[in-house]
Protein backbone atom coordinates (compact mmCIF):
# COMPACT_ATOMS: atom_id res chain seq x y z
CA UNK A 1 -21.46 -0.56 23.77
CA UNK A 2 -19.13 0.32 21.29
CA UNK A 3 -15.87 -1.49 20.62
CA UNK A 4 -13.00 0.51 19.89
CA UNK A 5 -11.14 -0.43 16.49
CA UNK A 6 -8.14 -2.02 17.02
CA UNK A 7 -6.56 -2.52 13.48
CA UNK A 8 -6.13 -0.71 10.96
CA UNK A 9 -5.20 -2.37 6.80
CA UNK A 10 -1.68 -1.71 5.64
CA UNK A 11 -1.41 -1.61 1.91
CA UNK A 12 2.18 -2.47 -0.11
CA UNK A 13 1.90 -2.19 -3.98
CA UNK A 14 5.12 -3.18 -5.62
CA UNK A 15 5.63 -2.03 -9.10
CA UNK A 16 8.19 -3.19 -11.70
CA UNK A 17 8.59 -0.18 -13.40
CA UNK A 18 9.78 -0.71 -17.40
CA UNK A 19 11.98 1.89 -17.30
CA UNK A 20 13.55 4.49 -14.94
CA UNK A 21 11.25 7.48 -13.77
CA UNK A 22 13.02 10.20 -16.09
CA UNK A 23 12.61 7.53 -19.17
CA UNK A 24 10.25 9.47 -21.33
CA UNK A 25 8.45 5.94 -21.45
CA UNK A 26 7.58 6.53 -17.90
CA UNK A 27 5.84 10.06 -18.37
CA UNK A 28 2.23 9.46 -18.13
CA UNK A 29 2.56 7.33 -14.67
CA UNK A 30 4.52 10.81 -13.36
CA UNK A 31 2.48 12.86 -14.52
CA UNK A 32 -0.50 11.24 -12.55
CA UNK A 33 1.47 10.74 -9.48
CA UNK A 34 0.21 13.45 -7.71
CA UNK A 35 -3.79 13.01 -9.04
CA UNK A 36 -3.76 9.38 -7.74
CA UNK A 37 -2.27 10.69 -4.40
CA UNK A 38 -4.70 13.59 -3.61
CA UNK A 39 -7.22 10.72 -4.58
CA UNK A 40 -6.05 8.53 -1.94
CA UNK A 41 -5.66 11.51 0.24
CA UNK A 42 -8.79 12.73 0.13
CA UNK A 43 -10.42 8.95 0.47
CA UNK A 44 -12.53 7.91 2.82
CA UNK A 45 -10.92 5.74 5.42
CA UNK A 46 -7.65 6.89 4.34
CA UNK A 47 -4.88 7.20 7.51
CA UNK A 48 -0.93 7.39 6.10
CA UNK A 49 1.14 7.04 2.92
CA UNK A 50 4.96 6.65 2.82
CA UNK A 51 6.09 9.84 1.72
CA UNK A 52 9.39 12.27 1.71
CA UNK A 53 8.72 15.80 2.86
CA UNK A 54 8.29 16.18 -0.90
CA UNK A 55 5.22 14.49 -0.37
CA UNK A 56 6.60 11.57 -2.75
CA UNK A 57 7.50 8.04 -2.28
CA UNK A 58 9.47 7.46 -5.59
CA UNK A 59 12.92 7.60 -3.98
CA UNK A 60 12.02 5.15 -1.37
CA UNK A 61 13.59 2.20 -2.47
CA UNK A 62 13.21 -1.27 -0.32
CA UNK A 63 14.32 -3.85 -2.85
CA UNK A 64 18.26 -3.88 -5.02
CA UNK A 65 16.52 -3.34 -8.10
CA UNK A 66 16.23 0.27 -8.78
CA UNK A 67 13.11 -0.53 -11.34
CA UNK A 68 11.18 -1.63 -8.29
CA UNK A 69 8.46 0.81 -6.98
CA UNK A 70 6.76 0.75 -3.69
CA UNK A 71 4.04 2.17 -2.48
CA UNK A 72 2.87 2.14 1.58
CA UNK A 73 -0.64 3.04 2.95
CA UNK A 74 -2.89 2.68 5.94
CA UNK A 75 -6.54 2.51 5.59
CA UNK A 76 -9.00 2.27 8.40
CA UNK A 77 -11.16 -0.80 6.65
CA UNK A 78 -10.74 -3.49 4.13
CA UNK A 79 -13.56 -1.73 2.63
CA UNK A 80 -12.34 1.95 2.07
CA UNK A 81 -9.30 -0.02 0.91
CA UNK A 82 -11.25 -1.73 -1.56
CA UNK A 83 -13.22 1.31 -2.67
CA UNK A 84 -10.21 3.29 -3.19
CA UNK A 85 -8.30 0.17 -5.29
CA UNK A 86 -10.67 -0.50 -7.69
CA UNK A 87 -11.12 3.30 -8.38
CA UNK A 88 -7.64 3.53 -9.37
CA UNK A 89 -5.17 1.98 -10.95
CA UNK A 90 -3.32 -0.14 -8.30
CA UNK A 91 -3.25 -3.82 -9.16
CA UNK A 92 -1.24 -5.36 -6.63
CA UNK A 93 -2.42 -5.30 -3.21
CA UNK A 94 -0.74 -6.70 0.26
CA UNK A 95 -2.78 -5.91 3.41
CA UNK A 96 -1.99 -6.42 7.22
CA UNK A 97 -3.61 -5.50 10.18
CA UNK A 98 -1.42 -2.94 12.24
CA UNK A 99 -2.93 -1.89 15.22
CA UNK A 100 -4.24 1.15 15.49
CA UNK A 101 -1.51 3.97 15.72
CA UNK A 102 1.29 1.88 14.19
CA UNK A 103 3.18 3.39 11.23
CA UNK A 104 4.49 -0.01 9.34
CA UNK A 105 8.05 0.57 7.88
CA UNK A 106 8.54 -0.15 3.91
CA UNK A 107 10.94 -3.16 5.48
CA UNK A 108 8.21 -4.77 7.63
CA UNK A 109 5.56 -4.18 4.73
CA UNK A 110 8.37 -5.93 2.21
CA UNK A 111 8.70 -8.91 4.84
CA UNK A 112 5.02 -9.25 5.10
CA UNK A 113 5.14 -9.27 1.06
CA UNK A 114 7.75 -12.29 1.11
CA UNK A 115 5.65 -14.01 3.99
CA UNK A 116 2.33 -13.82 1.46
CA UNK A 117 4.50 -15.32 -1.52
CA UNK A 118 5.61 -17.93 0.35
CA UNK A 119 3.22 -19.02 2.94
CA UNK A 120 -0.59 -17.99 1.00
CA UNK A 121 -3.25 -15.72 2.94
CA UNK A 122 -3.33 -16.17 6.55
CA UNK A 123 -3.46 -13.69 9.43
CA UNK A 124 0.02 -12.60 8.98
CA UNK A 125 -0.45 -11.40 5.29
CA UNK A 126 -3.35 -11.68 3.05
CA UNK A 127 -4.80 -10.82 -0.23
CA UNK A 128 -8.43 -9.29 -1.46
CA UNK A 129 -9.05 -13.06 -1.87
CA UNK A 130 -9.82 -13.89 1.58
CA UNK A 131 -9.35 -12.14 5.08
CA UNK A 132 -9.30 -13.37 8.69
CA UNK A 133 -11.16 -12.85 11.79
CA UNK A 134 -8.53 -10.47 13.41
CA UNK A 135 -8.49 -8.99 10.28
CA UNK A 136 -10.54 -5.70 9.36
């Protein structure tokens, strides 16, 4: 018998960006936004990103300071996660295990963010560095 999957991984990577987006010190992460997307798009496992109807998530703002970047994404495995991670350039992870169907909201993913920071892995909020039984 086949059990059906009941989580899904939620991804937050938080950026401190040196600059705003239209600093011309900024230019080569724009310019990429879009290849790194379609990448993640078009990865295996891959569910959701935060995105406008522009298909962008640089507006999106979840923290005071405007330098802060966010970036939300569901994967169906800890594995397709990982694949699609280290194939890129995204350095800080935060996972959690939505169930399936469940969109997390850039405030929940921030919360779960503070939770890790505070608290260390556990089944709430965890790192690459260790992952739980609920967990994918």
């Amino acid at each position: 018998m086949v059990m059906e999957q009941q989580y899904q991984l939620a991804q937050l990577n938080v950026g401190n960006m040196l600059a705003p987006l239209e600093d011309p010190i900024m230019a080569g992460f724009v310019q990429q936004l879009d290849v790194i997307n379609g990448v993640a798009d078009a990865s295996p496992g891959f569910v959701w990103r935060l995105q406008t109807e522009d298909g962008d998530a640089t507006t999106i703002r979840i923290y005071e300071n405007e330098l802060i970047l966010v970036n939300l994404s569901v994967w169906e495995s800890k594995d397709d996660l990982f694949s699609f991670v280290y194939r890129s350039d995204h350095k800080h992870v935060l996972k959690q295990t939505p169930t399936v169907g469940h969109t997390p909201t850039p405030q929940e993913a921030k919360e779960r963010l503070e939770y890790l920071a505070q608290h260390g892995d556990s089944p709430h909020a965890f790192s690459f560095r260790k992952s739980f039984p609920s967990s994918i």
